[in-house]
PDB file of N, CA and C in Angstrom:
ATOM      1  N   UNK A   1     110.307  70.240 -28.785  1.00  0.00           N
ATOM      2  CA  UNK A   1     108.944  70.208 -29.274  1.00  0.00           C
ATOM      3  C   UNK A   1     108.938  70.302 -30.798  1.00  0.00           C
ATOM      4  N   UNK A   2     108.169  69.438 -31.472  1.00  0.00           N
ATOM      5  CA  UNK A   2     108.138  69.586 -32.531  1.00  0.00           C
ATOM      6  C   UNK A   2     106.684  70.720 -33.321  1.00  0.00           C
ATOM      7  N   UNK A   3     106.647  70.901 -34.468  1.00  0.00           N
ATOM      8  CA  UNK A   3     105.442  71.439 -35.023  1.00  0.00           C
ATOM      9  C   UNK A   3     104.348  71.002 -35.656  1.00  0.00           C
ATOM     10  N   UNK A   4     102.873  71.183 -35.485  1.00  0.00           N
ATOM     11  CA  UNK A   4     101.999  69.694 -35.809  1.00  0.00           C
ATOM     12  C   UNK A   4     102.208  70.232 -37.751  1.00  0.00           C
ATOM     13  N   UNK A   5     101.828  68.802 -38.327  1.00  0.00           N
ATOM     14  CA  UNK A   5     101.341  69.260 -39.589  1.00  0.00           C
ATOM     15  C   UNK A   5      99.829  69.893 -39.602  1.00  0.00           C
ATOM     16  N   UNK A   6      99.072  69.314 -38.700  1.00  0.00           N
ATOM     17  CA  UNK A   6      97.704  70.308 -38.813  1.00  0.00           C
ATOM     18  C   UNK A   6      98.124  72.415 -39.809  1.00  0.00           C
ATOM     19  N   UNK A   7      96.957  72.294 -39.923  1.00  0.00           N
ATOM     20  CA  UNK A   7      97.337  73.902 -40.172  1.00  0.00           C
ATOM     21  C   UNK A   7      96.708  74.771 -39.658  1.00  0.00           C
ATOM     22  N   UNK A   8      97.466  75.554 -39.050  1.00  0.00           N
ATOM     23  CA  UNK A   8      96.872  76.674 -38.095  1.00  0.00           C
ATOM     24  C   UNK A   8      95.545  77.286 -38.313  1.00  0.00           C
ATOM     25  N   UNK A   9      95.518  78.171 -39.754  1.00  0.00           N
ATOM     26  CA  UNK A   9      94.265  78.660 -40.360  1.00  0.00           C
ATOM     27  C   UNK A   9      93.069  77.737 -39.757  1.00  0.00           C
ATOM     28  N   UNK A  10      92.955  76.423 -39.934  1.00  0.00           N
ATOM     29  CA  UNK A  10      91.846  75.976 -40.098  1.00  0.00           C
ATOM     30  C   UNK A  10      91.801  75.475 -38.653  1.00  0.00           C
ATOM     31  N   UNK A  11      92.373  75.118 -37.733  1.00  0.00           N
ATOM     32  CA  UNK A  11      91.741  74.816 -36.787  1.00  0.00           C
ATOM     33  C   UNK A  11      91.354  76.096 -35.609  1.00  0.00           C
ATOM     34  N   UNK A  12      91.786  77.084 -36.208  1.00  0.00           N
ATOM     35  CA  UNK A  12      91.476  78.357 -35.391  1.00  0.00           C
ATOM     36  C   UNK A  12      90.226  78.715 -36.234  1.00  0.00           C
ATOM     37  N   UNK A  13      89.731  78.587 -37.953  1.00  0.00           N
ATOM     38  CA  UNK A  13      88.618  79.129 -38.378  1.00  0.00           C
ATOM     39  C   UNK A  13      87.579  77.796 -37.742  1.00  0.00           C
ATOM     40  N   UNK A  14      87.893  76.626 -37.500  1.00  0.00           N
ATOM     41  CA  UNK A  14      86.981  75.794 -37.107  1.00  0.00           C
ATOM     42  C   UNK A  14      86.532  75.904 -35.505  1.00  0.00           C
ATOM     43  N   UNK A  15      87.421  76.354 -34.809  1.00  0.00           N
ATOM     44  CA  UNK A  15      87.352  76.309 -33.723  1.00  0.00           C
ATOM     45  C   UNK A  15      86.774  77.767 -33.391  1.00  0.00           C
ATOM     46  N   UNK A  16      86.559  78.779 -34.106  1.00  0.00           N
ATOM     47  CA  UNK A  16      85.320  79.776 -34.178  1.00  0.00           C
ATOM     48  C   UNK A  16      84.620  79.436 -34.783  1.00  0.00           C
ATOM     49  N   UNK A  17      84.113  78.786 -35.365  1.00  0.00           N
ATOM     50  CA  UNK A  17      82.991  78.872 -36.347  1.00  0.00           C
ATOM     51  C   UNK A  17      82.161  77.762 -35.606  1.00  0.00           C
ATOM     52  N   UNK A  18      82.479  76.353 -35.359  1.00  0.00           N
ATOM     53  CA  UNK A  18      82.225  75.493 -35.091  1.00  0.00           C
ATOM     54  C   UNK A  18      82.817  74.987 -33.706  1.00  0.00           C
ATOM     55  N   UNK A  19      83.022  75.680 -32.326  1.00  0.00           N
ATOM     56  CA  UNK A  19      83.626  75.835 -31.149  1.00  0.00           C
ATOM     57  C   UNK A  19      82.895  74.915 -30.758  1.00  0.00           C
ATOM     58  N   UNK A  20      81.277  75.177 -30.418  1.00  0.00           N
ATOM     59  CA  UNK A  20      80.974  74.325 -29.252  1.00  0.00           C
ATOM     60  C   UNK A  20      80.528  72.803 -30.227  1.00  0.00           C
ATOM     61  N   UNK A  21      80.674  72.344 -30.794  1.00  0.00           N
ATOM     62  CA  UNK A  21      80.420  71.182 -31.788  1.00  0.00           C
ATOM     63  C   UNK A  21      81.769  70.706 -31.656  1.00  0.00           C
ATOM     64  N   UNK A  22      82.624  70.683 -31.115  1.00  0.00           N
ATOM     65  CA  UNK A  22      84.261  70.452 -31.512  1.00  0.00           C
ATOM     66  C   UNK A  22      85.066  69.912 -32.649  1.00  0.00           C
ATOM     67  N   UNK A  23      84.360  70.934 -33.942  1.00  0.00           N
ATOM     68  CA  UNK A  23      84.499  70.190 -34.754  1.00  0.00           C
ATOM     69  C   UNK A  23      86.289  70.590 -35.130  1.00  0.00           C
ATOM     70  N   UNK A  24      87.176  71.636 -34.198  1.00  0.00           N
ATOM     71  CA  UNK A  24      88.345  71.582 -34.462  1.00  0.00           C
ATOM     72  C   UNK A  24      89.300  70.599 -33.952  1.00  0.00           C
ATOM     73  N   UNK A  25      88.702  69.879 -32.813  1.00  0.00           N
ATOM     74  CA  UNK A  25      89.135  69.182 -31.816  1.00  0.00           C
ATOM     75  C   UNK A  25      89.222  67.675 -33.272  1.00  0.00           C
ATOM     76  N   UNK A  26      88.444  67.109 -33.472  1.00  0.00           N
ATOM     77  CA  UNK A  26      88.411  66.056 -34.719  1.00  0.00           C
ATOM     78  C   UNK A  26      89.185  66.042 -35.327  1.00  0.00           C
ATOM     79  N   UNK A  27      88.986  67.892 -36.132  1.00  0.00           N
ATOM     80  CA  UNK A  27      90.179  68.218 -37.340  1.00  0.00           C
ATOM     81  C   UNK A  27      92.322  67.424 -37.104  1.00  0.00           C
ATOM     82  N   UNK A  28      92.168  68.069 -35.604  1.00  0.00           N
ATOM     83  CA  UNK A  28      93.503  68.040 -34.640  1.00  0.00           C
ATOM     84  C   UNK A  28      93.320  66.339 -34.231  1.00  0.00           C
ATOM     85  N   UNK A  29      92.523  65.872 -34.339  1.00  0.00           N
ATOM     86  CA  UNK A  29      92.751  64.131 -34.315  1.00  0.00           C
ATOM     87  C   UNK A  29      92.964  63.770 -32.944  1.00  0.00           C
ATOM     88  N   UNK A  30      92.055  64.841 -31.836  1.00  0.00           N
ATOM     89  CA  UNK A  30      91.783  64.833 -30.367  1.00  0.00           C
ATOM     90  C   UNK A  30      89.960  64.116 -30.288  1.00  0.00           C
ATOM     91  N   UNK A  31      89.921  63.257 -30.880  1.00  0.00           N
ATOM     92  CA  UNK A  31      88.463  62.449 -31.294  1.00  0.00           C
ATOM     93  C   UNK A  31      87.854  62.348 -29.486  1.00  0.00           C
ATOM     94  N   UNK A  32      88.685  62.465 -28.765  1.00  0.00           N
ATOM     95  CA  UNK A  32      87.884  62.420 -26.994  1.00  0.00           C
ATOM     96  C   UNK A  32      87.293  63.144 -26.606  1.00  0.00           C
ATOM     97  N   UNK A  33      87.803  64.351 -27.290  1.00  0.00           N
ATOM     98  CA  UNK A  33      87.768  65.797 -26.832  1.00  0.00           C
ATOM     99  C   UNK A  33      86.897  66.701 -27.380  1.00  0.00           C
ATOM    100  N   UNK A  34      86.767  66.183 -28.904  1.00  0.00           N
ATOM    101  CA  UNK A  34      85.802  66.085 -29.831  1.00  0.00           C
ATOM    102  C   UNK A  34      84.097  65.851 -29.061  1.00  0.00           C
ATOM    103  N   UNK A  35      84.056  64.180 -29.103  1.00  0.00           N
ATOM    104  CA  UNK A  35      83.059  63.859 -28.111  1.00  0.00           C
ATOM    105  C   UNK A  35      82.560  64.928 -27.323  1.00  0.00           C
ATOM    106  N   UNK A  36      83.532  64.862 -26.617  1.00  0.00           N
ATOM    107  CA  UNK A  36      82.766  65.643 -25.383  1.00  0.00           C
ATOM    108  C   UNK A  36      82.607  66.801 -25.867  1.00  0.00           C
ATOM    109  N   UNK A  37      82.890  67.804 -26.599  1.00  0.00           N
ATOM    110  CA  UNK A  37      82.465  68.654 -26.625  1.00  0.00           C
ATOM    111  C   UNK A  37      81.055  68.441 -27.727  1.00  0.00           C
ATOM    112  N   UNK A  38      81.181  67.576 -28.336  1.00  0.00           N
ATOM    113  CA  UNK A  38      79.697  67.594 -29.449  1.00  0.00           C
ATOM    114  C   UNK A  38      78.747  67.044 -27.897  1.00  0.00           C
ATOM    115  N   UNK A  39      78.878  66.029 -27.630  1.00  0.00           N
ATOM    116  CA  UNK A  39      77.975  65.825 -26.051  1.00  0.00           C
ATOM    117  C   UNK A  39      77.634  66.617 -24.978  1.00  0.00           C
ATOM    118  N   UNK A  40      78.161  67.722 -24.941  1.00  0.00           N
ATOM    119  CA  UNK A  40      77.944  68.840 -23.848  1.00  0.00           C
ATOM    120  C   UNK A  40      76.834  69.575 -24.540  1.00  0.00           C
ATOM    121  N   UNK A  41      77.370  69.758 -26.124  1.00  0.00           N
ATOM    122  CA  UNK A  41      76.547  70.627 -26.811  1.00  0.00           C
ATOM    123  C   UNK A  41      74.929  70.114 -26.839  1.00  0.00           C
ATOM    124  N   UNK A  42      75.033  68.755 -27.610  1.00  0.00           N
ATOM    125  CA  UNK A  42      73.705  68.262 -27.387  1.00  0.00           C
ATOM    126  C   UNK A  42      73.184  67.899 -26.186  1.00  0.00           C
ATOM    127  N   UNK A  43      73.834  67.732 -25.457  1.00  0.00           N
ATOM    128  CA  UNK A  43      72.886  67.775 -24.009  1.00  0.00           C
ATOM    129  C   UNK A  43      72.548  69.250 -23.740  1.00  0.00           C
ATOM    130  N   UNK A  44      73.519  70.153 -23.861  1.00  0.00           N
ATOM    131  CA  UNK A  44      72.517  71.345 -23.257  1.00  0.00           C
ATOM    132  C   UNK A  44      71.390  71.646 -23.878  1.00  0.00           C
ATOM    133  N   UNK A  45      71.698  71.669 -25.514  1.00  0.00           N
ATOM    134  CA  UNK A  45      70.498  71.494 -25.984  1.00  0.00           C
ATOM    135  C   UNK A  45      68.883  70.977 -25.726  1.00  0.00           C
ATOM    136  N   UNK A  46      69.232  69.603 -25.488  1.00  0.00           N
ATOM    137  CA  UNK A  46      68.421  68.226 -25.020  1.00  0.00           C
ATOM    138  C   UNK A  46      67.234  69.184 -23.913  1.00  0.00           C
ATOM    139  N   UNK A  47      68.206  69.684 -22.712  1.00  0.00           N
ATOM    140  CA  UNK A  47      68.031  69.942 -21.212  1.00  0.00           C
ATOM    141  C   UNK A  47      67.399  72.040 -21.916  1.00  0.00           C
ATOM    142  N   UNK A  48      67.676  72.465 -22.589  1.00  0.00           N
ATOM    143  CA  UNK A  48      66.554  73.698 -22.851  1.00  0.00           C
ATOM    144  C   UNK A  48      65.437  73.234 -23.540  1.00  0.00           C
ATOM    145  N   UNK A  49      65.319  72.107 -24.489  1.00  0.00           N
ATOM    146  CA  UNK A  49      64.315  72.168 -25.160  1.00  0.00           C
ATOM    147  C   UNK A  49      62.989  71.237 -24.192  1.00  0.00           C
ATOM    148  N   UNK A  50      63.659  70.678 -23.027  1.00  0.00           N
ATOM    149  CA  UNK A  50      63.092  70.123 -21.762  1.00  0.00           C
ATOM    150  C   UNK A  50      62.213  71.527 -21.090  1.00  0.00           C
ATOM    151  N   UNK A  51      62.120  70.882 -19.513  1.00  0.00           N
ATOM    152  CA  UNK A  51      61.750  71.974 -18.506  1.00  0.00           C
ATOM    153  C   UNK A  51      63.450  72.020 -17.749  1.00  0.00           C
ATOM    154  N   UNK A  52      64.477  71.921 -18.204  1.00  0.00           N
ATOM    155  CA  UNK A  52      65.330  72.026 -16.988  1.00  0.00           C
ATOM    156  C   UNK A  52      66.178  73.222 -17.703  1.00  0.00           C
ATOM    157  N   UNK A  53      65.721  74.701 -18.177  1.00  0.00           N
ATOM    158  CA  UNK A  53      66.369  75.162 -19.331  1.00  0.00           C
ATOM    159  C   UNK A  53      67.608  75.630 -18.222  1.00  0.00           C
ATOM    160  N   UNK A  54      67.774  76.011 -17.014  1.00  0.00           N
ATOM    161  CA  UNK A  54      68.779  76.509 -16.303  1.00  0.00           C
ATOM    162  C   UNK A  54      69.938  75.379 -16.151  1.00  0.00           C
ATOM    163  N   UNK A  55      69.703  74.055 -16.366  1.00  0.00           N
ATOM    164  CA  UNK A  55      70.641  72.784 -16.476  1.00  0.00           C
ATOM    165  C   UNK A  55      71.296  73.423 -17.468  1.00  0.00           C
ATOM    166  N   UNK A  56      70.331  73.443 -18.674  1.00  0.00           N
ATOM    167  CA  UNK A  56      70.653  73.333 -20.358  1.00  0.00           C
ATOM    168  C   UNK A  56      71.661  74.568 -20.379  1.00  0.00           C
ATOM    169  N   UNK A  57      71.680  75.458 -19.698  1.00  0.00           N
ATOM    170  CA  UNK A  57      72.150  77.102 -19.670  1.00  0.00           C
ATOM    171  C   UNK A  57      73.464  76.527 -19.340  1.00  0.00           C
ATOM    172  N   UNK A  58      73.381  76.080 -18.146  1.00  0.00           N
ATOM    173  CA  UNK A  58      74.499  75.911 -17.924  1.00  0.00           C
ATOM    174  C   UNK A  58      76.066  74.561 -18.260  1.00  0.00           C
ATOM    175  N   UNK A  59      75.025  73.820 -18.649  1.00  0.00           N
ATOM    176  CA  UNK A  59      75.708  73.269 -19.578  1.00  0.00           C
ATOM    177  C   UNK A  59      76.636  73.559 -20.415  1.00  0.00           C
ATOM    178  N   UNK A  60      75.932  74.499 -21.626  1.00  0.00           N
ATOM    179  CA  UNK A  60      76.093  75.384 -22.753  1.00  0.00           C
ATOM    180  C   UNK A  60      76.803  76.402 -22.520  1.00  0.00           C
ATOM    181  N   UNK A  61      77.071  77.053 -21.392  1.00  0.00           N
ATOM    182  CA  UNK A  61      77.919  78.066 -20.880  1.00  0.00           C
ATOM    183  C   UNK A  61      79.446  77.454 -20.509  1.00  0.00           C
ATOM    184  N   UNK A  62      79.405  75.717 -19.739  1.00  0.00           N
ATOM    185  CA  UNK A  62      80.713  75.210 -19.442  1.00  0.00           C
ATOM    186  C   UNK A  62      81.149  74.971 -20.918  1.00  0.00           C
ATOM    187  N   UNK A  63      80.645  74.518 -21.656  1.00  0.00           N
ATOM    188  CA  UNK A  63      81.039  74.460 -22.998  1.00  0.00           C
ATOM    189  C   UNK A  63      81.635  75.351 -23.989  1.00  0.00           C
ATOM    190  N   UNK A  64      81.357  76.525 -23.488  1.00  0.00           N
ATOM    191  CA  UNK A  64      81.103  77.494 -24.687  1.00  0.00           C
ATOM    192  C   UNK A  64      82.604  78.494 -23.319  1.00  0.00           C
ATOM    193  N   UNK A  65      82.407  78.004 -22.446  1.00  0.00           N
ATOM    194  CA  UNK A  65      84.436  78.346 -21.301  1.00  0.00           C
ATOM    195  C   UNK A  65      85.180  77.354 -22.086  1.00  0.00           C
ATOM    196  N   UNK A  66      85.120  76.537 -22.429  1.00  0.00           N
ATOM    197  CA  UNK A  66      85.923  75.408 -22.546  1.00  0.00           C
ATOM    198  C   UNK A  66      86.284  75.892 -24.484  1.00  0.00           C
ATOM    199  N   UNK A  67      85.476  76.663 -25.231  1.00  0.00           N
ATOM    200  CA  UNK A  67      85.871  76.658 -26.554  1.00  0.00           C
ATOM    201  C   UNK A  67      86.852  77.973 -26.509  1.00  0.00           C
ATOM    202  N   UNK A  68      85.952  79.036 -25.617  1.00  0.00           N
ATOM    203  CA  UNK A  68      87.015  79.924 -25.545  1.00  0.00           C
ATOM    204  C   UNK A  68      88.944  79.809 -25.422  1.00  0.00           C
ATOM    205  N   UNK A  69      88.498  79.190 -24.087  1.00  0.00           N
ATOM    206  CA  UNK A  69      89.902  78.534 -23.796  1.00  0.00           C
ATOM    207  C   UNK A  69      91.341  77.647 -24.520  1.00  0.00           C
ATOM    208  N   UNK A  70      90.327  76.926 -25.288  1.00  0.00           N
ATOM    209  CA  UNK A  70      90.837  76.307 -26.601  1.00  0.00           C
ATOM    210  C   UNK A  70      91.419  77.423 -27.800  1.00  0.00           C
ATOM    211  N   UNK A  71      90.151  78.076 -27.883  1.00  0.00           N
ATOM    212  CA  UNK A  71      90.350  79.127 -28.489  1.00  0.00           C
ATOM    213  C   UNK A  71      91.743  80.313 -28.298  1.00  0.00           C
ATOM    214  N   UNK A  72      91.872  80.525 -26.970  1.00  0.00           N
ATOM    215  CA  UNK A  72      92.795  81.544 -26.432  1.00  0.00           C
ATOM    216  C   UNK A  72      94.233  80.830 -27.072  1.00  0.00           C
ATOM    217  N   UNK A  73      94.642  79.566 -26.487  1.00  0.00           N
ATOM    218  CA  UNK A  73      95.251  78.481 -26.543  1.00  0.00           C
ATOM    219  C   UNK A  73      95.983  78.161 -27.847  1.00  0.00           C
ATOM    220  N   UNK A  74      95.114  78.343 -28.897  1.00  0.00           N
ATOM    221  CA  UNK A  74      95.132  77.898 -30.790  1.00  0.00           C
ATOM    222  C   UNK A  74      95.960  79.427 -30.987  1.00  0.00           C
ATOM    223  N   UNK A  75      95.404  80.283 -30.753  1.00  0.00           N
ATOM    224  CA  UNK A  75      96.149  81.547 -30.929  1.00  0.00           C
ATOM    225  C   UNK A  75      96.916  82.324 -30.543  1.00  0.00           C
ATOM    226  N   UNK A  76      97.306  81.675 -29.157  1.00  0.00           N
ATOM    227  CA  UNK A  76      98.833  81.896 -28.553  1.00  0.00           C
ATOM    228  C   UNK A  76      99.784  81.501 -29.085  1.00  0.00           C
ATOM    229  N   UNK A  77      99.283  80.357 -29.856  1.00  0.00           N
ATOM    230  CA  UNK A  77     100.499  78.543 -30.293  1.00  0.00           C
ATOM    231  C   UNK A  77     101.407  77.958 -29.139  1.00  0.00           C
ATOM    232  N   UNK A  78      99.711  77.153 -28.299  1.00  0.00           N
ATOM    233  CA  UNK A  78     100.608  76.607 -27.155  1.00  0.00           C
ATOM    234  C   UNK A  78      99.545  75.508 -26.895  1.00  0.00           C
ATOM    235  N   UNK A  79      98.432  75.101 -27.983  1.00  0.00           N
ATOM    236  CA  UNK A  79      97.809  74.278 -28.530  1.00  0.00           C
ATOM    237  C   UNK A  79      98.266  72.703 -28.931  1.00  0.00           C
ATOM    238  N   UNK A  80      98.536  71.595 -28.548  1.00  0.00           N
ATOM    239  CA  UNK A  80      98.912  70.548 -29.529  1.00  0.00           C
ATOM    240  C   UNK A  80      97.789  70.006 -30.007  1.00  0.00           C
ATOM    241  N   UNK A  81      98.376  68.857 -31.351  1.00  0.00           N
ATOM    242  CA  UNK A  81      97.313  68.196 -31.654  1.00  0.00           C
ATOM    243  C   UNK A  81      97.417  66.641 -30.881  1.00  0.00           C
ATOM    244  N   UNK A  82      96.739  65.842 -31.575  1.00  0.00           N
ATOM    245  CA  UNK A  82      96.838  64.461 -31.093  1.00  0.00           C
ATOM    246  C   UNK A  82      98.351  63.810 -30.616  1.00  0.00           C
ATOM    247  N   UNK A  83      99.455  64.131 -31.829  1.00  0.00           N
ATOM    248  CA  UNK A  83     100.527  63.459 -31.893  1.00  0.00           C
ATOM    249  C   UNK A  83     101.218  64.258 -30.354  1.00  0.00           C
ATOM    250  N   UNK A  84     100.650  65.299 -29.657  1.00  0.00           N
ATOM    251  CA  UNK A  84     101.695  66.299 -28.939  1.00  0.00           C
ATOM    252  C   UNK A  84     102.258  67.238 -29.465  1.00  0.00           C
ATOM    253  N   UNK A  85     102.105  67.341 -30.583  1.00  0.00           N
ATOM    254  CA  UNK A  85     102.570  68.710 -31.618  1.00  0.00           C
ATOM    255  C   UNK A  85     101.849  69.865 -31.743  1.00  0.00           C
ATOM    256  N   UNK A  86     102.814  70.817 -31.153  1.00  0.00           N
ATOM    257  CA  UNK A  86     102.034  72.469 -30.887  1.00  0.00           C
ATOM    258  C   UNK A  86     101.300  72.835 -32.707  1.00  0.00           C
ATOM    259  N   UNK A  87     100.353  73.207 -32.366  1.00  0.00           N
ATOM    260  CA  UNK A  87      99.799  73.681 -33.845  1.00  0.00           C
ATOM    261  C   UNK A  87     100.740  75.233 -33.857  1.00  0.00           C
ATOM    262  N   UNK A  88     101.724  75.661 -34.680  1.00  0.00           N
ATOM    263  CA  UNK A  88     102.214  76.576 -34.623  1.00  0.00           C
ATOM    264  C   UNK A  88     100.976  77.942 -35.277  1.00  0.00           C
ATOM    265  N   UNK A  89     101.265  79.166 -35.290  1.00  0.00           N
ATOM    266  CA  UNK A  89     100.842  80.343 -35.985  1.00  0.00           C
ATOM    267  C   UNK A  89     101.883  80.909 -36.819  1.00  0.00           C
ATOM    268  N   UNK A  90     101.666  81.166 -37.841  1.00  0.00           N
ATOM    269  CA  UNK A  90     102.410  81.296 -38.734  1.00  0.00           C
ATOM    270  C   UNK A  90     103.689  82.107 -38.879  1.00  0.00           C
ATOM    271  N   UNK A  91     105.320  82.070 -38.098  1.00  0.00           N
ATOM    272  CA  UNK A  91     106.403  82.560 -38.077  1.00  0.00           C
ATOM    273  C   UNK A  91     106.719  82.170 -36.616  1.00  0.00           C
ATOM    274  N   UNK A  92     105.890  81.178 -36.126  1.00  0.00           N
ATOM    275  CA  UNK A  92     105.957  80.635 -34.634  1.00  0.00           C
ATOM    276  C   UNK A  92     107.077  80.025 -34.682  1.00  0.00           C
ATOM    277  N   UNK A  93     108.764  80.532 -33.899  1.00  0.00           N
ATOM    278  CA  UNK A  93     109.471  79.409 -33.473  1.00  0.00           C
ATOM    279  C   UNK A  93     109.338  78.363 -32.159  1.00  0.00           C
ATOM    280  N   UNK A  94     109.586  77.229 -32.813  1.00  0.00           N
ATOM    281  CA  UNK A  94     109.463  76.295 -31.543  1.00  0.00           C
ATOM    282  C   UNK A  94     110.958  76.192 -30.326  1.00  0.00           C
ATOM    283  N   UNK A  95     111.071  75.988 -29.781  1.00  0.00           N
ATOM    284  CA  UNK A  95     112.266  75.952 -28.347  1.00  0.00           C
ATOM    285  C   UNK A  95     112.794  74.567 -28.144  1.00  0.00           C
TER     286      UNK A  95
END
């Protein structure tokens, strides 16, 4: 396994700050993954500012499992980016 050039710092501060928007998923050059997570977001949105706010809830809740997870993932260093390259944490050896 190799180590991504991404840098750790920032896709772990993006991926809190900006989780359910996926705007770390972009950063990491996972543009699918990205999508869908900016599309989950605005649909739940879409579906509370409707009458279906328990859709919209839950929407926003699979989304907001799915950043965590990412999240858990970025800070283990067992994360890749696009290329397949683990985003390491900083003194992370690879195997």
């Amino acid at each position: 396994m190799e180590s991504s050039d991404k840098k750790y710092g920032v896709a772990v501060a993006l991926s809190g700050v900006f989780g359910l928007l996926g705007i770390h998923h972009f950063y990491l050059g996972r543009f699918f993954h990205g999508l869908v997570d900016l599309s989950l977001t605005l649909t739940g949105v879409y579906f509370l500012m409707g009458e279906q706010e328990i859709l919209g809830w839950g929407i926003l809740a699979v989304d907001y499992i799915h950043t965590v997870v990412v999240m858990i993932m970025l800070l283990i260093g067992v994360y890749k980016d696009s290329q397949g390259k683990i985003v390491t944490y900083p003194g992370q050896k690879i195997n």
